[in-house]
PDB file of N, CA and C in Angstrom:
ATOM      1  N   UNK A   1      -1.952  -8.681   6.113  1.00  0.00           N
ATOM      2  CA  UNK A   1      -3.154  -8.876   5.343  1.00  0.00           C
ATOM      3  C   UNK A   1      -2.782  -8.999   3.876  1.00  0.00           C
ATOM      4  N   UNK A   2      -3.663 -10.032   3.031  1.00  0.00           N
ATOM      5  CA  UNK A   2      -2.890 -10.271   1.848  1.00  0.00           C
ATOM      6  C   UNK A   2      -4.597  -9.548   1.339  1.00  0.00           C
ATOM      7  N   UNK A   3      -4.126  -8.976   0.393  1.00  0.00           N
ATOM      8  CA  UNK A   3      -4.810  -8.473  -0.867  1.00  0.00           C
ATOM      9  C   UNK A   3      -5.597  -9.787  -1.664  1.00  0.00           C
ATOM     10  N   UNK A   4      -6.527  -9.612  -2.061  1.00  0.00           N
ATOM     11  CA  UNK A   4      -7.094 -10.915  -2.977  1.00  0.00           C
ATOM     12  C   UNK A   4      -8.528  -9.857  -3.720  1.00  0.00           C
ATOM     13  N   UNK A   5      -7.794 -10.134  -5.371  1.00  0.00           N
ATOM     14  CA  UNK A   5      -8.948  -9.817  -6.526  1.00  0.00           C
ATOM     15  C   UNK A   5      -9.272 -10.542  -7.168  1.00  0.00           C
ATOM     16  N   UNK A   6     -10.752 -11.354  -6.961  1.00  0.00           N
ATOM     17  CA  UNK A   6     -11.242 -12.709  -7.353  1.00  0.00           C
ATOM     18  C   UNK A   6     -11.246 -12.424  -8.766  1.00  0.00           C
ATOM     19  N   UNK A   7     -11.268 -13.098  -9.814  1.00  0.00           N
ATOM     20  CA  UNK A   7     -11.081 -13.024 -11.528  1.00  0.00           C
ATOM     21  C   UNK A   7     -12.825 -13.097 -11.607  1.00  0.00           C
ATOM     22  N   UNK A   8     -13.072 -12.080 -12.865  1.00  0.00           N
ATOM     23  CA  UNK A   8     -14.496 -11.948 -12.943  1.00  0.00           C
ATOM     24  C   UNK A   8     -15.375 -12.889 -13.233  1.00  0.00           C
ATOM     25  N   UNK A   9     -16.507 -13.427 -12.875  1.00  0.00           N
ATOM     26  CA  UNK A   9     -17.238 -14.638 -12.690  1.00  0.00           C
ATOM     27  C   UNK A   9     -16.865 -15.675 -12.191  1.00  0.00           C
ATOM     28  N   UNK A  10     -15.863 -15.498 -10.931  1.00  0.00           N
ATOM     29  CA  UNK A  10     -15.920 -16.561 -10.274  1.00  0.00           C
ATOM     30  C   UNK A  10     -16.321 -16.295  -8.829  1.00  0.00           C
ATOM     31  N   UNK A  11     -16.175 -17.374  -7.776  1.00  0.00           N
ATOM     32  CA  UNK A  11     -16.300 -16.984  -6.023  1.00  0.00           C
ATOM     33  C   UNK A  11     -15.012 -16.278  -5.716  1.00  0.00           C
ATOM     34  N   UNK A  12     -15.062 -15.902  -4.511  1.00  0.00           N
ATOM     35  CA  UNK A  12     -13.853 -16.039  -4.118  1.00  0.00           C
ATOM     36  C   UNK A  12     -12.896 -16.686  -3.714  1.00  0.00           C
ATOM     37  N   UNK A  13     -13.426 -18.054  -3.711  1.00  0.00           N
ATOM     38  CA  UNK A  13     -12.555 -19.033  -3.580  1.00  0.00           C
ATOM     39  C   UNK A  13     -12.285 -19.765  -4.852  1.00  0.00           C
ATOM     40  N   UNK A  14     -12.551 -19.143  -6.254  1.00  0.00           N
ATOM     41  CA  UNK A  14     -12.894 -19.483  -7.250  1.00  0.00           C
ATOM     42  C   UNK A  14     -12.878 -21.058  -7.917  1.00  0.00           C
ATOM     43  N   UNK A  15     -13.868 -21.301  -7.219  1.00  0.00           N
ATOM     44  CA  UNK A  15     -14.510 -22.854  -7.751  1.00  0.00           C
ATOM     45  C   UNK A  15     -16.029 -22.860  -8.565  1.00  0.00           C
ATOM     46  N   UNK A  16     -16.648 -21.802  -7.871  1.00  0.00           N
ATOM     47  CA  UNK A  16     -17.739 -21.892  -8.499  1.00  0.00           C
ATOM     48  C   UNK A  16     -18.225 -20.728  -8.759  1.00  0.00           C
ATOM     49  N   UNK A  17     -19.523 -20.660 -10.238  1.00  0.00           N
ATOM     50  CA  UNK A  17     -19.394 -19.238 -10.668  1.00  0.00           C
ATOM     51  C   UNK A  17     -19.836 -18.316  -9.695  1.00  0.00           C
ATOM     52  N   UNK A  18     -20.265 -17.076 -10.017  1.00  0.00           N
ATOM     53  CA  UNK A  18     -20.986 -16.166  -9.193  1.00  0.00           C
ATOM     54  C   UNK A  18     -22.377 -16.158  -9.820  1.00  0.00           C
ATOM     55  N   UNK A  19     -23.646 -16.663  -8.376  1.00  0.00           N
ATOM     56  CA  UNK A  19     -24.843 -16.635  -9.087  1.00  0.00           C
ATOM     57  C   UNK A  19     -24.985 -15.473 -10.059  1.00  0.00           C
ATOM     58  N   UNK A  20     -26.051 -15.468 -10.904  1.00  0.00           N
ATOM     59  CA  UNK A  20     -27.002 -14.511 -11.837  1.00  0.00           C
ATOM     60  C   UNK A  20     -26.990 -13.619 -10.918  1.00  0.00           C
ATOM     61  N   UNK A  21     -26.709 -11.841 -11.930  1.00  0.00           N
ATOM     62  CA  UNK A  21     -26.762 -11.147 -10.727  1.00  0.00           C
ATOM     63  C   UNK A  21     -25.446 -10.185 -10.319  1.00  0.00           C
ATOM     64  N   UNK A  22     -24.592 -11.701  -9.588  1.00  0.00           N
ATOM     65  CA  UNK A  22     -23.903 -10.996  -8.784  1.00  0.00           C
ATOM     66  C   UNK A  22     -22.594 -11.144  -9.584  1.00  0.00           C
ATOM     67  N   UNK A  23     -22.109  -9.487  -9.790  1.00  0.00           N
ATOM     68  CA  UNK A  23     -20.918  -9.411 -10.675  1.00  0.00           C
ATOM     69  C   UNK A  23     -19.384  -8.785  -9.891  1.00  0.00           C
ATOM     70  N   UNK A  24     -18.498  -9.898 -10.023  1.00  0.00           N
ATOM     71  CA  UNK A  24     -17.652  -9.086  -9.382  1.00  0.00           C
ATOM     72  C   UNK A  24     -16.519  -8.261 -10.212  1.00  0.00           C
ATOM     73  N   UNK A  25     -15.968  -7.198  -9.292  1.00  0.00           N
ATOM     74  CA  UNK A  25     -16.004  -6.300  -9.875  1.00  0.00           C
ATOM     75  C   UNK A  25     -13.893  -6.191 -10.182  1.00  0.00           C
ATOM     76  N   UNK A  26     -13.647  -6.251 -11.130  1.00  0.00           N
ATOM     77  CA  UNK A  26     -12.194  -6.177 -11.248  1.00  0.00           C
ATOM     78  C   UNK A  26     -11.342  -5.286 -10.852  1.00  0.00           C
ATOM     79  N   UNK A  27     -10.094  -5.332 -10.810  1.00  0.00           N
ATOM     80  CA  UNK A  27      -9.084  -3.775 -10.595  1.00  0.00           C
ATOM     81  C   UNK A  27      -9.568  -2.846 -11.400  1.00  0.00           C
ATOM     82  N   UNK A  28      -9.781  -2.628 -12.411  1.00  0.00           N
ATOM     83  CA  UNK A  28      -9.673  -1.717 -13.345  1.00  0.00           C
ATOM     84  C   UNK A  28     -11.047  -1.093 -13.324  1.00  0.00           C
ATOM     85  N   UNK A  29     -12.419  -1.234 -12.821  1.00  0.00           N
ATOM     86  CA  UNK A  29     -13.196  -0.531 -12.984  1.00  0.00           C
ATOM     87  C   UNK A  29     -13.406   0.510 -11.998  1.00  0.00           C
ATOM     88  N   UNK A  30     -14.091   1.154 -12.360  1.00  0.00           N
ATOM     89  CA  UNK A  30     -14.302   2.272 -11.414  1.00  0.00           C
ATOM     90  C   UNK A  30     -15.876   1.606 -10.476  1.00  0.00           C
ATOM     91  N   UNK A  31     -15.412   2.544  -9.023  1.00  0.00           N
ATOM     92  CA  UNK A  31     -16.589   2.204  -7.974  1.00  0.00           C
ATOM     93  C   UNK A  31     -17.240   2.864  -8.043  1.00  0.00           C
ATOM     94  N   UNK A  32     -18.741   2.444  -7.953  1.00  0.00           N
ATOM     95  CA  UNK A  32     -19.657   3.476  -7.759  1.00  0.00           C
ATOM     96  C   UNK A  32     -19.507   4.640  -6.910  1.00  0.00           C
ATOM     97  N   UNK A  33     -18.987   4.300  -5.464  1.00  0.00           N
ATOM     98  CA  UNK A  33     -18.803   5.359  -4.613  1.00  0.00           C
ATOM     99  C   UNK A  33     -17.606   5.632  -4.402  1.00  0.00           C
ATOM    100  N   UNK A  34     -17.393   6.717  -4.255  1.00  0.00           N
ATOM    101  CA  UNK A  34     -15.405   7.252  -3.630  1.00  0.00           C
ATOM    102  C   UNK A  34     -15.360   6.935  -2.115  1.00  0.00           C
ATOM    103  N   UNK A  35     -14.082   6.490  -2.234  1.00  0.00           N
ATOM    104  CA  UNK A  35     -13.340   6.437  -1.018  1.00  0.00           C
ATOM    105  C   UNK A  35     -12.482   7.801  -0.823  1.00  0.00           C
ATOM    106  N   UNK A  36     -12.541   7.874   0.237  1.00  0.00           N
ATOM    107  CA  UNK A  36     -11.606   8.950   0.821  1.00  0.00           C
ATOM    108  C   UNK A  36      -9.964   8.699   0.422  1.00  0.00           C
ATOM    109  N   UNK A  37      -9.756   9.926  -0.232  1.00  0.00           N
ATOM    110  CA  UNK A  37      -8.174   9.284  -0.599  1.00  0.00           C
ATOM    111  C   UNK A  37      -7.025   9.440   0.726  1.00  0.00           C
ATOM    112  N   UNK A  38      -6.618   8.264   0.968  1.00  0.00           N
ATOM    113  CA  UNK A  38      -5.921   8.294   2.035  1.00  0.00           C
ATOM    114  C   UNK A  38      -3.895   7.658   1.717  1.00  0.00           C
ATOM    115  N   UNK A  39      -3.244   9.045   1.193  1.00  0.00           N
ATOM    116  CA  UNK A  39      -2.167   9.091   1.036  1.00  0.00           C
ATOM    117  C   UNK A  39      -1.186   8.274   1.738  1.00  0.00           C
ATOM    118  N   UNK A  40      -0.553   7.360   1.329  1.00  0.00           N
ATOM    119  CA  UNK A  40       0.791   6.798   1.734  1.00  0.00           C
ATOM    120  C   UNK A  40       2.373   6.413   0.684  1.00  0.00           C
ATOM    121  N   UNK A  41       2.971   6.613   1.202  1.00  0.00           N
ATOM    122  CA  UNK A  41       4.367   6.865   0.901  1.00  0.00           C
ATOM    123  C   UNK A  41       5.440   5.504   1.437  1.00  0.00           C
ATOM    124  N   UNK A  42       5.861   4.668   0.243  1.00  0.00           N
ATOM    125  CA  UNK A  42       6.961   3.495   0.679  1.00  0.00           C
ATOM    126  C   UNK A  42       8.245   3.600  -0.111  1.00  0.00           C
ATOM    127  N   UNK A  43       8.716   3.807   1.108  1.00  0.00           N
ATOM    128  CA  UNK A  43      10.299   3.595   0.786  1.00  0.00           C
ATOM    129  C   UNK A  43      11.189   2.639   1.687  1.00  0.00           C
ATOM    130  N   UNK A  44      11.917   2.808   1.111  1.00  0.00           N
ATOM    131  CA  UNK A  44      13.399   1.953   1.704  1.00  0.00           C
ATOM    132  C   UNK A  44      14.760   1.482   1.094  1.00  0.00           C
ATOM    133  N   UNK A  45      15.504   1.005   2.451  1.00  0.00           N
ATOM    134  CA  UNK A  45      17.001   1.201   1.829  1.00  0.00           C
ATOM    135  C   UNK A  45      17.848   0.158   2.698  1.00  0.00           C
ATOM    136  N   UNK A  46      19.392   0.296   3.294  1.00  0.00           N
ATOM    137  CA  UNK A  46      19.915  -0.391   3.458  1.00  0.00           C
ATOM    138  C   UNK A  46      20.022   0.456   5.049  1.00  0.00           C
ATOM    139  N   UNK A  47      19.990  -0.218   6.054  1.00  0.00           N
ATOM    140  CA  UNK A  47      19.764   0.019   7.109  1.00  0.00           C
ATOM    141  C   UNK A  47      21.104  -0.049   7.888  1.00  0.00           C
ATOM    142  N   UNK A  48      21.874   1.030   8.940  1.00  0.00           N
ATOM    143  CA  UNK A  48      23.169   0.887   9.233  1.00  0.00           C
ATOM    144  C   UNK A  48      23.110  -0.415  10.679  1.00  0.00           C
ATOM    145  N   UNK A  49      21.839  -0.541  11.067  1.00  0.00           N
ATOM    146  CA  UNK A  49      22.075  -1.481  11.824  1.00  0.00           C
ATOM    147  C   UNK A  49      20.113  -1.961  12.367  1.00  0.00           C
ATOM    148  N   UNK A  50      19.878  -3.384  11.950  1.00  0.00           N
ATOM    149  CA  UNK A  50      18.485  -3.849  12.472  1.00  0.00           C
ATOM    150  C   UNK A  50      18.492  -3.389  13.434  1.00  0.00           C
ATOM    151  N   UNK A  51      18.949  -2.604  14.876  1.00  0.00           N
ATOM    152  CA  UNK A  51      17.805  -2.133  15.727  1.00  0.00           C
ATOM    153  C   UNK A  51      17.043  -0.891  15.400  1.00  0.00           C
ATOM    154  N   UNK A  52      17.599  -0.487  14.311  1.00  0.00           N
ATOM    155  CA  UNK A  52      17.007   1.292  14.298  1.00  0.00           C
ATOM    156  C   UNK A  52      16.886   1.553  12.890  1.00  0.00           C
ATOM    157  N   UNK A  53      16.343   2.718  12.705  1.00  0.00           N
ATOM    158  CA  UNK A  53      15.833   3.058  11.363  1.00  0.00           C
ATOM    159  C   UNK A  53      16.681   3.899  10.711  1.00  0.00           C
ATOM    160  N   UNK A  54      17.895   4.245  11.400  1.00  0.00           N
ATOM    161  CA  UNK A  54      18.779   5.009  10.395  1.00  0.00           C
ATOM    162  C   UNK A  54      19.161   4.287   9.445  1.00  0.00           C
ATOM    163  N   UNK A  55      19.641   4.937   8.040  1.00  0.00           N
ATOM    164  CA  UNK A  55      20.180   4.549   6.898  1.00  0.00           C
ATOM    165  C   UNK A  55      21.078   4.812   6.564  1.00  0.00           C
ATOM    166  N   UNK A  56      22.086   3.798   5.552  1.00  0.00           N
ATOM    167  CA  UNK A  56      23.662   3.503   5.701  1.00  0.00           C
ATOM    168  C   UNK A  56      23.810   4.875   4.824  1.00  0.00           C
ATOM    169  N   UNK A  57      22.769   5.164   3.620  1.00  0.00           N
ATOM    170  CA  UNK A  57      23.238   6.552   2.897  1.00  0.00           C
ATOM    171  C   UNK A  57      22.099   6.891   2.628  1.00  0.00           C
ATOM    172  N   UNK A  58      21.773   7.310   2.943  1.00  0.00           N
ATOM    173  CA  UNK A  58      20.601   8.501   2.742  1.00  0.00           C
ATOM    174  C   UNK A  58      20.086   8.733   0.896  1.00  0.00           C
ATOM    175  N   UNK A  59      21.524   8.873   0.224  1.00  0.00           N
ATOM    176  CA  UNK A  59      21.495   9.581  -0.727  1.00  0.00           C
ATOM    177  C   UNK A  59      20.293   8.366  -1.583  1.00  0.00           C
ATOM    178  N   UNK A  60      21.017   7.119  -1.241  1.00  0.00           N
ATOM    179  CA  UNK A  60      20.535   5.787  -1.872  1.00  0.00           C
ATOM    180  C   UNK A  60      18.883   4.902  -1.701  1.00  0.00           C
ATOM    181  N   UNK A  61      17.922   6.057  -1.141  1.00  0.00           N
ATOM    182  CA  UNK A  61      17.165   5.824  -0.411  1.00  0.00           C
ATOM    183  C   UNK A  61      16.296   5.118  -1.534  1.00  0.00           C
ATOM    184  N   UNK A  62      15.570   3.992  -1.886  1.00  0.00           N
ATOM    185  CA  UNK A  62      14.882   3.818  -2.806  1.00  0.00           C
ATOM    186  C   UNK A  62      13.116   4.151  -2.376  1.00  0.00           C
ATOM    187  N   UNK A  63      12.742   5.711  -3.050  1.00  0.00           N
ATOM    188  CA  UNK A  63      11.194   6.203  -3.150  1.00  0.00           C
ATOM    189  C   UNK A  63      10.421   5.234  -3.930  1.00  0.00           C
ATOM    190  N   UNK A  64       9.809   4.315  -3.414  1.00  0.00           N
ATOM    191  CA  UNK A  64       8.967   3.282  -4.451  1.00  0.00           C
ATOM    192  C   UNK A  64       7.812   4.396  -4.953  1.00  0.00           C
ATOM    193  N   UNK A  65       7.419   4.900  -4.382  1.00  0.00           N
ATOM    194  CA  UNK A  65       6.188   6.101  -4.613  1.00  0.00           C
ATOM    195  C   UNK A  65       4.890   5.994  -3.654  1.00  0.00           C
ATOM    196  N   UNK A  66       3.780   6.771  -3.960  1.00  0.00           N
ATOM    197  CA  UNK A  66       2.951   7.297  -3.138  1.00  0.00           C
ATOM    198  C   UNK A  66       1.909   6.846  -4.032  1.00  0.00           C
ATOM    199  N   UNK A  67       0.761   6.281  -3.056  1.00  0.00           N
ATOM    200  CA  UNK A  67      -0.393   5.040  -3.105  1.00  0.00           C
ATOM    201  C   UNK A  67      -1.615   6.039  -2.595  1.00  0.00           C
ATOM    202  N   UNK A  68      -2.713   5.899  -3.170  1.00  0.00           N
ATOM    203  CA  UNK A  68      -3.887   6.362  -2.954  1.00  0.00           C
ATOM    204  C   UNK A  68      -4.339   5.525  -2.049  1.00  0.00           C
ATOM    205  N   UNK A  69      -4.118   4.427  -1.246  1.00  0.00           N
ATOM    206  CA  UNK A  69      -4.669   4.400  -0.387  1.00  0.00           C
ATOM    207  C   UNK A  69      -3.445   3.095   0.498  1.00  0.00           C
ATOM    208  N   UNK A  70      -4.422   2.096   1.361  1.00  0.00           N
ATOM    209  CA  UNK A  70      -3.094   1.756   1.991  1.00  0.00           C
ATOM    210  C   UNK A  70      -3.273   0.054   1.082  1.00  0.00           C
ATOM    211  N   UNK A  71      -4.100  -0.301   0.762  1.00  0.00           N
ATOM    212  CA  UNK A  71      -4.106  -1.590   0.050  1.00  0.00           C
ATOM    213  C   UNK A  71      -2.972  -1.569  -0.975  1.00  0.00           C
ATOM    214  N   UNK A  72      -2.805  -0.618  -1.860  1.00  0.00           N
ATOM    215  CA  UNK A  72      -2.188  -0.603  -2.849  1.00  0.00           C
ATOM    216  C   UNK A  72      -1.049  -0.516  -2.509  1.00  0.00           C
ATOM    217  N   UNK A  73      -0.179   0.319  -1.338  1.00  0.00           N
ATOM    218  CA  UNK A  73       0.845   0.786  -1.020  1.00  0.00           C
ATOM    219  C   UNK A  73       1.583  -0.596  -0.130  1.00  0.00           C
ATOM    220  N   UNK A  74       0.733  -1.540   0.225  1.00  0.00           N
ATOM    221  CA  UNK A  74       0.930  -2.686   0.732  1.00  0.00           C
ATOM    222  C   UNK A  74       1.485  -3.825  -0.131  1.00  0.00           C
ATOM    223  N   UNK A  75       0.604  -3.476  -1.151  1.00  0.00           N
ATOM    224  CA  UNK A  75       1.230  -4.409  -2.363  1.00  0.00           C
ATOM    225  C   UNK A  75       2.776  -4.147  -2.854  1.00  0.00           C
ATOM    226  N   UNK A  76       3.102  -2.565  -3.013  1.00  0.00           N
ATOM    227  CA  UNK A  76       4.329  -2.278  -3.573  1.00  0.00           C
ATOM    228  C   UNK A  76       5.406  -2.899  -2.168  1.00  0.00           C
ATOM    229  N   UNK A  77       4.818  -2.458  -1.106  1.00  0.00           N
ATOM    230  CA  UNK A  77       5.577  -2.616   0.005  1.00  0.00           C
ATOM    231  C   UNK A  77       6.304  -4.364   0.334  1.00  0.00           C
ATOM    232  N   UNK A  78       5.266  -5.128  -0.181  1.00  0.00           N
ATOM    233  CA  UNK A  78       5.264  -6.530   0.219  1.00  0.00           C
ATOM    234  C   UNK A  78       6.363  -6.501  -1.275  1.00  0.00           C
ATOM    235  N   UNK A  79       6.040  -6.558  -2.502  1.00  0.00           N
ATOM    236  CA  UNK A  79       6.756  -6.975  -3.695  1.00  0.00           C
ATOM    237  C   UNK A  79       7.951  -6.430  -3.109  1.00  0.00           C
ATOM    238  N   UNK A  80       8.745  -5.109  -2.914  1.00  0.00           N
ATOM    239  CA  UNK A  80       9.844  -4.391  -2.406  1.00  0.00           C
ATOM    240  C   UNK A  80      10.656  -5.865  -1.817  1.00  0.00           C
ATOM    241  N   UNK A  81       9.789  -5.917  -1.011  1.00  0.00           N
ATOM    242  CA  UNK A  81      10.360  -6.432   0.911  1.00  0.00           C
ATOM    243  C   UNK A  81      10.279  -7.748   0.497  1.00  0.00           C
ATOM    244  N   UNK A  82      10.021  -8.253  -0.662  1.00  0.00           N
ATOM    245  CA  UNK A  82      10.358  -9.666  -1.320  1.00  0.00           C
ATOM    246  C   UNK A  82      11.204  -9.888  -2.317  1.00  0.00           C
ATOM    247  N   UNK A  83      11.538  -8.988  -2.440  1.00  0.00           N
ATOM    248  CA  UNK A  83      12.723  -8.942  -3.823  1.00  0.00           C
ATOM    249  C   UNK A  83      13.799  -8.694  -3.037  1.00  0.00           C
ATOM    250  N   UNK A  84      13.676  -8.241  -1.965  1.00  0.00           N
ATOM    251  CA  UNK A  84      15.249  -8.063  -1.082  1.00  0.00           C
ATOM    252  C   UNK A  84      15.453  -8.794   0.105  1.00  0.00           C
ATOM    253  N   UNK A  85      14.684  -9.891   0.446  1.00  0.00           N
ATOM    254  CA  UNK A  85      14.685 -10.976   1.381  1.00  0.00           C
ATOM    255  C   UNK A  85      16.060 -11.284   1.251  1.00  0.00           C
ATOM    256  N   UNK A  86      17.158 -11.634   0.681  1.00  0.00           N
ATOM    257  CA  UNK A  86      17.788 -11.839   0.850  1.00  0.00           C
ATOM    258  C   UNK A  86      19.477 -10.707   1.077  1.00  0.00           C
ATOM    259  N   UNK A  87      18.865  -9.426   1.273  1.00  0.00           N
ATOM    260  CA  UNK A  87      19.125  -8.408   2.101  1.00  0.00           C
ATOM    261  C   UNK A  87      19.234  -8.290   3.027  1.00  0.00           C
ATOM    262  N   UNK A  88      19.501  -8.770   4.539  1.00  0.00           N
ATOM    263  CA  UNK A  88      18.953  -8.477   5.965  1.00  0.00           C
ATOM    264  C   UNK A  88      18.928  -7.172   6.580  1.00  0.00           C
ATOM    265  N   UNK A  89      20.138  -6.298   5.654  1.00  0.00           N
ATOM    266  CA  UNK A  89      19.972  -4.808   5.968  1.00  0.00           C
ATOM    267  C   UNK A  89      18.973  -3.886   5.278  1.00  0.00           C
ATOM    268  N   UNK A  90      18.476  -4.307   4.532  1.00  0.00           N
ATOM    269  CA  UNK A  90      17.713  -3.582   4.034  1.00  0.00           C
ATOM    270  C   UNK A  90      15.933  -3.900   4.063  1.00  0.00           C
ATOM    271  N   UNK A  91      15.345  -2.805   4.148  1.00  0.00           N
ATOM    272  CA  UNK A  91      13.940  -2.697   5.070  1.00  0.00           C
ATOM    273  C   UNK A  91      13.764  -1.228   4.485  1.00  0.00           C
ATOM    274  N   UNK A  92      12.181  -1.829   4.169  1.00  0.00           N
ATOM    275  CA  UNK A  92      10.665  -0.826   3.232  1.00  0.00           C
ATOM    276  C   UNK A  92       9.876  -0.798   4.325  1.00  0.00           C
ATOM    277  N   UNK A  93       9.176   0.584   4.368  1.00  0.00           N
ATOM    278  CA  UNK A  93       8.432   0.947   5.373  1.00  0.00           C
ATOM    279  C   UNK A  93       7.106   1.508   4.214  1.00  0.00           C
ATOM    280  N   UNK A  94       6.159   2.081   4.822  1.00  0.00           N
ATOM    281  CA  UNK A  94       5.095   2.497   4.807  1.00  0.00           C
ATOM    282  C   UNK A  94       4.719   3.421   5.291  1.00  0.00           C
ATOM    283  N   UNK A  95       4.812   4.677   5.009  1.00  0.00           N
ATOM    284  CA  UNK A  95       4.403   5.808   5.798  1.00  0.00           C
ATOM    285  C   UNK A  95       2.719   6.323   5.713  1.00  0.00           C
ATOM    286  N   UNK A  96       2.480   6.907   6.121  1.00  0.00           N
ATOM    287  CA  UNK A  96       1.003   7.405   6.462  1.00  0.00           C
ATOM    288  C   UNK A  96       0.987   8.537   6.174  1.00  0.00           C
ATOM    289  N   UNK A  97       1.106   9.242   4.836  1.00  0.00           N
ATOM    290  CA  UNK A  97       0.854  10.657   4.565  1.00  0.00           C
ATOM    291  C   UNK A  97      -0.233  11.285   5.049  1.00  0.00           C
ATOM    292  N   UNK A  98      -1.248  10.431   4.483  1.00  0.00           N
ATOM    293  CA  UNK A  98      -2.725  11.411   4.835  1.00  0.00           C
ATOM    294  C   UNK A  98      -2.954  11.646   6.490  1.00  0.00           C
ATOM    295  N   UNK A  99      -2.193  10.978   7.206  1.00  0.00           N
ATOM    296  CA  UNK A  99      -1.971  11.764   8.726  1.00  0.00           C
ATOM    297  C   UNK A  99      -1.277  12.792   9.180  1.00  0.00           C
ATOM    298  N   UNK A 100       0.052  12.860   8.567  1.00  0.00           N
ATOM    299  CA  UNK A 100       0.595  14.399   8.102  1.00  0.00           C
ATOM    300  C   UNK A 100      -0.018  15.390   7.877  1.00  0.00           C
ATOM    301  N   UNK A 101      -0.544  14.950   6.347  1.00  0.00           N
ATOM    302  CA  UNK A 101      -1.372  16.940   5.899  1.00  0.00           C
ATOM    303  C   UNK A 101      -2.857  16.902   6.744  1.00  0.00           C
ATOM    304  N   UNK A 102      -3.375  15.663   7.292  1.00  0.00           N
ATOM    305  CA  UNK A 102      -4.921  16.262   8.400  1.00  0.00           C
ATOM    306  C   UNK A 102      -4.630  15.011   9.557  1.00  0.00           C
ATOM    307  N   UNK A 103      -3.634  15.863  10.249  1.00  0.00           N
ATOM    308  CA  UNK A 103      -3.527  15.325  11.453  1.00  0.00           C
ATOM    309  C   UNK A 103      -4.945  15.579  12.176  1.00  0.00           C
ATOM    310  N   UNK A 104      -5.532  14.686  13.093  1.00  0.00           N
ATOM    311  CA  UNK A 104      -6.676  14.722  13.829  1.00  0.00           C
ATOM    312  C   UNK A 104      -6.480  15.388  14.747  1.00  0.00           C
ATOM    313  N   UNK A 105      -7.726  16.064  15.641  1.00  0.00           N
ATOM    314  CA  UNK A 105      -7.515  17.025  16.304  1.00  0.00           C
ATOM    315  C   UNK A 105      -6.874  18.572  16.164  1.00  0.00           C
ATOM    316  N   UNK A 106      -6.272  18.528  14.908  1.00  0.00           N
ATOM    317  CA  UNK A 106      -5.846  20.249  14.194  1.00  0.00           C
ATOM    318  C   UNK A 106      -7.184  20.474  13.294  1.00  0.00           C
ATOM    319  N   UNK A 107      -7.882  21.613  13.923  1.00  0.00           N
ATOM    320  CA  UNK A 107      -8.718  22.072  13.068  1.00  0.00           C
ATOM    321  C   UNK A 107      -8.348  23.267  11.984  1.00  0.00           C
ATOM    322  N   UNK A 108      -8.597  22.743  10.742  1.00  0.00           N
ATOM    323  CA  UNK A 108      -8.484  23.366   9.712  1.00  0.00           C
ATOM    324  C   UNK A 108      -9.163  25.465   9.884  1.00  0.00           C
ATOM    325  N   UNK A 109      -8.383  25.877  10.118  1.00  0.00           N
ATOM    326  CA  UNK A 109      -8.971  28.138   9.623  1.00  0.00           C
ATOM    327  C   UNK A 109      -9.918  28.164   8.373  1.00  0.00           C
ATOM    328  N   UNK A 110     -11.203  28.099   8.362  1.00  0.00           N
ATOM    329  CA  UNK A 110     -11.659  28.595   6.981  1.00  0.00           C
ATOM    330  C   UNK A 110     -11.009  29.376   6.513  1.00  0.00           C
ATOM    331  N   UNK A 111     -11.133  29.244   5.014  1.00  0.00           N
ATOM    332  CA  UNK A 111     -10.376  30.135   4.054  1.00  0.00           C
ATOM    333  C   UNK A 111     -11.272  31.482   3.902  1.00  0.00           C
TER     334      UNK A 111
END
């Protein structure tokens, strides 16, 4: 899935404006409503062999960082995994934090 942020006053296919009215809304503003922050984590490195996910050194692991949600973490993930196309050992993943700290089905002990 590719990401797409239409430039303000246009469609989304940006040819024509956006009627009276209807304003779209850029990266930088804030949403009226919150989203649930849903933690993810991309990294990657040089891989000791394409069938498996071990890594040639551990030590060398490149932490791109941790994304409030998964759109954003997709973006770092895709830029990563395009700057090293010409790598074949090396491979960026995407982890799923916010399934870690509230795995489903573990009910939380009131405090």
């Amino acid at each position: 899935m590719v990401a797409f942020f239409p430039v303000a006053g246009q469609s989304p296919g940006g040819l024509l404006p956006d009627p009276p009215g209807n304003r779209t809304m850029t990266r930088d503003e804030p949403t009226t409503h919150e989203s649930p922050q849903l933690l993810h984590l991309v990294f990657g490195g040089e891989l000791k062999d394409l069938e498996a996910t071990e890594f040639r050194d551990p030590a060398k692991i490149d932490v791109v960082g941790i994304f409030p949600d998964y759109a954003s973490a997709e973006r770092a993930w895709r830029s990563k995994a395009q700057a090293t196309v010409d790598s074949a050992q090396t491979r960026y993943f995407i982890v799923h934090l916010h399934r870690f700290l509230e795995p489903k089905g573990l009910a939380r002990k009131p405090a």
